[in-house]
Protein backbone atom coordinates (compact mmCIF):
# COMPACT_ATOMS: atom_id res chain seq x y z
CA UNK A 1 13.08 10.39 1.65
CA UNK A 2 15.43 7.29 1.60
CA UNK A 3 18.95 7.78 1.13
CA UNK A 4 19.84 8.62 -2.40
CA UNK A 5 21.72 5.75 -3.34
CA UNK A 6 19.40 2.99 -2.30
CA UNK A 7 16.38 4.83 -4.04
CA UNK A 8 16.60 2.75 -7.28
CA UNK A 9 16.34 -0.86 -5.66
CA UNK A 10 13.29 0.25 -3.33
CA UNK A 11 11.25 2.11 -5.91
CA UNK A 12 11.86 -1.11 -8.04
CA UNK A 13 10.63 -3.36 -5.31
CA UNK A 14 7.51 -1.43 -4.43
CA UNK A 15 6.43 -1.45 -8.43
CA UNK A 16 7.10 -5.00 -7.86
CA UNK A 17 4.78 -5.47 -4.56
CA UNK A 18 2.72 -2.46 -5.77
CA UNK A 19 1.57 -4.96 -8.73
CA UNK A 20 1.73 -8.39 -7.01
CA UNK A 21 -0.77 -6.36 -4.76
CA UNK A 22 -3.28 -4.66 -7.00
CA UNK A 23 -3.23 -7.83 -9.66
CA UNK A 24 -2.87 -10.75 -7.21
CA UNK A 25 -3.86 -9.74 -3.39
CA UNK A 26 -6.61 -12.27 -2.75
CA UNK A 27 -4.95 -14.75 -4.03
CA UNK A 28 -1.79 -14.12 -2.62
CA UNK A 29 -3.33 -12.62 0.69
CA UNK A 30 -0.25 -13.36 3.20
CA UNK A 31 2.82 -12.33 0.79
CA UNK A 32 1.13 -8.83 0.34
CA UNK A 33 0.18 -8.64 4.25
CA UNK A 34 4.05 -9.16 4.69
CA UNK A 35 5.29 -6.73 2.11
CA UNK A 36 2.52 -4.12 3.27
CA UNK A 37 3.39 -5.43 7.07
CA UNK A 38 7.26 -4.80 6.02
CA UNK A 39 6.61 -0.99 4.13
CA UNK A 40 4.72 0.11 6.84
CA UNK A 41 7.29 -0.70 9.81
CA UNK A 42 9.65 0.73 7.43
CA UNK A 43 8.16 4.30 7.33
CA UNK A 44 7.95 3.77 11.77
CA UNK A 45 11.16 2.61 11.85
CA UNK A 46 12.97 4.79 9.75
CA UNK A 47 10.59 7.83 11.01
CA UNK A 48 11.78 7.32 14.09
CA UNK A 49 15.54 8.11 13.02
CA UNK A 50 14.40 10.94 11.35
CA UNK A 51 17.39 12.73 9.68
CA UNK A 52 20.27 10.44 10.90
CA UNK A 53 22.95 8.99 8.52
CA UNK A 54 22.35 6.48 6.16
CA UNK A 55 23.03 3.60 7.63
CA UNK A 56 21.18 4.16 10.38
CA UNK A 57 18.07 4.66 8.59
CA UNK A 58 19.16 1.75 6.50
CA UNK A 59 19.23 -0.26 9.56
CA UNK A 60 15.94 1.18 11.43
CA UNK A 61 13.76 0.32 8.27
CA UNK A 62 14.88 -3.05 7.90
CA UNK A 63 14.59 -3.62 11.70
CA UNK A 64 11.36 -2.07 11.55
CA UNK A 65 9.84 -3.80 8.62
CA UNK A 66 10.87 -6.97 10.11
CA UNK A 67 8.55 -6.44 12.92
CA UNK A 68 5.60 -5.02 10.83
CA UNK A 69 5.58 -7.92 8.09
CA UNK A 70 5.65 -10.74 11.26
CA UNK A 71 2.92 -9.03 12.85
CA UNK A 72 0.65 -8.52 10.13
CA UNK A 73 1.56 -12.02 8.77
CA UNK A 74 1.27 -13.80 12.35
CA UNK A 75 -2.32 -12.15 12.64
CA UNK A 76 -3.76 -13.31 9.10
CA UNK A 77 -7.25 -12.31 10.46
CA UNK A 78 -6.54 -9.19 11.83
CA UNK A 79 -4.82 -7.75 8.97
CA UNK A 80 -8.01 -9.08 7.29
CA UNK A 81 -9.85 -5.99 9.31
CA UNK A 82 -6.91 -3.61 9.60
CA UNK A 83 -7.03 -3.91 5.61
CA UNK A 84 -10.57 -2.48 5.81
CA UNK A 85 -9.51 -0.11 8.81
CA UNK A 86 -6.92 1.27 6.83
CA UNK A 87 -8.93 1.63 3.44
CA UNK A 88 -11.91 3.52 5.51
CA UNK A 89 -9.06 5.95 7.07
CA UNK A 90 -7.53 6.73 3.59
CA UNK A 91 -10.77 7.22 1.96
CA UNK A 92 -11.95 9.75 4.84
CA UNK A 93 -8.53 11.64 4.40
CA UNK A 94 -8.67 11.53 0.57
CA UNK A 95 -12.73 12.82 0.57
CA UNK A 96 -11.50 15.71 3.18
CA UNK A 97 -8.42 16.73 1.03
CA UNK A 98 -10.89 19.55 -0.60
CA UNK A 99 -11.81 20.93 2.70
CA UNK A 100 -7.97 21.46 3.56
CA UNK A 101 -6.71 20.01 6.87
CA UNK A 102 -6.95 16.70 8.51
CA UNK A 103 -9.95 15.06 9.67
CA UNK A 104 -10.47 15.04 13.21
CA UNK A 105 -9.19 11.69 15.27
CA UNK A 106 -13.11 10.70 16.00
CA UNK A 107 -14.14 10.71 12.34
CA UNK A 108 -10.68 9.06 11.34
CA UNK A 109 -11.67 6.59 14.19
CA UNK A 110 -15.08 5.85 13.31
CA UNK A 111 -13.95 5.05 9.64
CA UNK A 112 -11.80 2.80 10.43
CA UNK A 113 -14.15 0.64 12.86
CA UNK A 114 -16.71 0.94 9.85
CA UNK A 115 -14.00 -0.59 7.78
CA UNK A 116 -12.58 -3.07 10.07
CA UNK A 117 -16.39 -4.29 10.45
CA UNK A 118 -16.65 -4.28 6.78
CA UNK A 119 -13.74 -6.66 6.36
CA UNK A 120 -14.51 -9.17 8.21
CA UNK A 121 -18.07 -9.47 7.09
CA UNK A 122 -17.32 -9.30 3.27
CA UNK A 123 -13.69 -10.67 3.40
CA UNK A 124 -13.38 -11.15 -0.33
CA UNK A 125 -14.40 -8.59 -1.89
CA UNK A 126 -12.52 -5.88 1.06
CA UNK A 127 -9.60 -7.92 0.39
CA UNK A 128 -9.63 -7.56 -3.52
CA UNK A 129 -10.49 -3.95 -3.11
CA UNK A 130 -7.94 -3.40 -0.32
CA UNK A 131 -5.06 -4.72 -2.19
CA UNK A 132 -6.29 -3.55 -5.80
CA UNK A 133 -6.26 -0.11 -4.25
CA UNK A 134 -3.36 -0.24 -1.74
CA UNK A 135 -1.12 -2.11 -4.80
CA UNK A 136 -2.13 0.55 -7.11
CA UNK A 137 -0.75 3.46 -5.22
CA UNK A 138 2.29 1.52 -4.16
CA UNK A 139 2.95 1.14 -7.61
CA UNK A 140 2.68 4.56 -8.21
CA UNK A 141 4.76 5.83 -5.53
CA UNK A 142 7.61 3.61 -6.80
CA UNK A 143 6.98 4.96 -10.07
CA UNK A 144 6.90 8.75 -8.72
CA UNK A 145 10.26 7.63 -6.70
CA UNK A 146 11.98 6.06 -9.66
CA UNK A 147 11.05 8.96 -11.88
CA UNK A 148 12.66 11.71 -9.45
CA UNK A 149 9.64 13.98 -9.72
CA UNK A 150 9.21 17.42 -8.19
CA UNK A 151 8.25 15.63 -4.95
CA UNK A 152 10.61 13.95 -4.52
CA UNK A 153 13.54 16.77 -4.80
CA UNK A 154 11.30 18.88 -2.26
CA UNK A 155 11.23 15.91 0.27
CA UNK A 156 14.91 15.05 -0.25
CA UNK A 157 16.16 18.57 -0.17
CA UNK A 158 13.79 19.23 3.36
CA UNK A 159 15.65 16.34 4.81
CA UNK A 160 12.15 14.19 4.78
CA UNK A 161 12.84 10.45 5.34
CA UNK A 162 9.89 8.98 3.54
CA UNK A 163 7.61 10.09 0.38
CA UNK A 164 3.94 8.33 0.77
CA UNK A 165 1.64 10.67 -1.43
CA UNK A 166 3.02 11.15 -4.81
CA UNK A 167 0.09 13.63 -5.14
CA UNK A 168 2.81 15.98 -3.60
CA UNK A 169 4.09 16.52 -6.88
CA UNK A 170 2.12 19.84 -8.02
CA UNK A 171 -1.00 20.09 -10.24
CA UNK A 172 -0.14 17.08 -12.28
CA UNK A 173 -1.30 15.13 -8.85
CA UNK A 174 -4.89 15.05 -10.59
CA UNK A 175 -3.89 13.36 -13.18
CA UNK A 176 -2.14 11.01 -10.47
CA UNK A 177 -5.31 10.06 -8.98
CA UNK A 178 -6.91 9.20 -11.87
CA UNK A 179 -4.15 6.86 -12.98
CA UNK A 180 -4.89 5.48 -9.19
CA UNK A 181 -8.31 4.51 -10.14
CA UNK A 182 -8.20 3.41 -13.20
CA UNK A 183 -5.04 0.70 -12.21
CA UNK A 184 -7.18 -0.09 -9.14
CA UNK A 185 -10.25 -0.68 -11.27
CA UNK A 186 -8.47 -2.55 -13.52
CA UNK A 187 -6.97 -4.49 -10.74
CA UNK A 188 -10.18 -5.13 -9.18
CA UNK A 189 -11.44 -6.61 -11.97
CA UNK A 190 -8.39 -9.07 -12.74
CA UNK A 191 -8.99 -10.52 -9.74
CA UNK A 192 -12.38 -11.08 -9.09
CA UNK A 193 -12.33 -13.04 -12.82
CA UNK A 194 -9.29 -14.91 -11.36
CA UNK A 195 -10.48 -15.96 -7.57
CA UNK A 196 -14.16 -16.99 -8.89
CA UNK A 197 -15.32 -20.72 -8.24
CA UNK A 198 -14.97 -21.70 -11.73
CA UNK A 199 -11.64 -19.86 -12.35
CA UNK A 200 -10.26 -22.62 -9.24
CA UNK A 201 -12.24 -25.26 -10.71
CA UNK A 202 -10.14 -24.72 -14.24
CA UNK A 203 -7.13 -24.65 -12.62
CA UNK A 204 -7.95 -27.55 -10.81
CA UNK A 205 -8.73 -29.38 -13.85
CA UNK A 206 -5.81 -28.23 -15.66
CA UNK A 207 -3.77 -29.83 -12.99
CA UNK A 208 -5.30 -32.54 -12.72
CA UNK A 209 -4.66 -33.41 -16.63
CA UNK A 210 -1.23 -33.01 -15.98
């Protein structure tokens, strides 16, 4: 869990990246590679701290994040794959959730080569599902964060660093899930209506009547 008095300002700004994300990822491909690239050197950074004071945590997920968003935005193409790596990895943990456990590392593996592959052979439509997805549980982890839920007293009162599944929350994570799929759908559909051929050729005339 991040330090208390911080909280407010991040949950805000992953609502904020959360919907640039799930509403506008295609089209805004390398900002959400660097906030993703930033959130997820965060969690290593300040994971790596575990339970140390705030500042330090402070300074390990900035530090951190730094290095994830250059890296991710530096290799435009690779993210392109570890987008689809990362979606094929969530998917097998979220279809193995009723079986209790973890997947094992070879099935975790072998989803995320079948995603990476994926990717790069259907970039646009990976991408608009990646980030439609991906944005649409960032959003609701801010929300779940902002909102002080039952999760979020557990992690902060276990001395957690980090909250990532706002499922944690108890029975109502159902209902989370389904408000997961629905924003992602919704998402989904935004932008493949706003990245078509003739959507850019509107916009182009538009502009070029101004």
């Amino acid at each position: 869990m991040l330090p208390l008095s911080i909280q407010v300002p991040v949950s805000v700004v992953l609502l904020a990246g959360g919907a640039i994300a799930c509403f506008a990822g295609f089209r805004l491909f390398r900002l959400v590679l660097g906030v993703y690239g930033f959130i997820l050197g965060a969690l290593v950074g300040s994971s790596m701290v575990g339970t140390a004071e705030a500042w330090t945590i402070v300074i390990a997920a900035l530090a951190g994040g730094a290095v994830g968003a250059l890296v991710l935005v530096a290799g435009c193409f690779v993210g392109v794959a570890l987008v689809g790596a990362g979606l094929g990895a969530f998917l097998v943990n979220l279809a193995w959730k009723p079986f209790a456990g973890d997947p094992h590392w070879l099935v975790l593996l072998l989803a995320a080569a079948v995603g990476g592959i994926t990717a790069m052979a259907f970039q646009r439509y990976v991408i608009i599902a990646g980030t439609a997805f991906a944005g649409a549980w960032t959003l609701l982890v801010g929300a779940a964060a902002l909102m002080q839920g039952k999760g979020a007293r557990a992690a902060s009162a276990s001395g957690d660093v980090w909250i990532v599944y706002p499922s944690t929350a108890g029975p109502p994570g159902l209902w989370v899930y389904i408000g997961w799929i629905v924003i992602a759908i919704v998402g989904v559909y935004v932008q493949l209506h706003t990245t078509t051929p003739t959507a850019r050729k509107k916009k182009d005339k538009n502009k070029d009547k101004a």
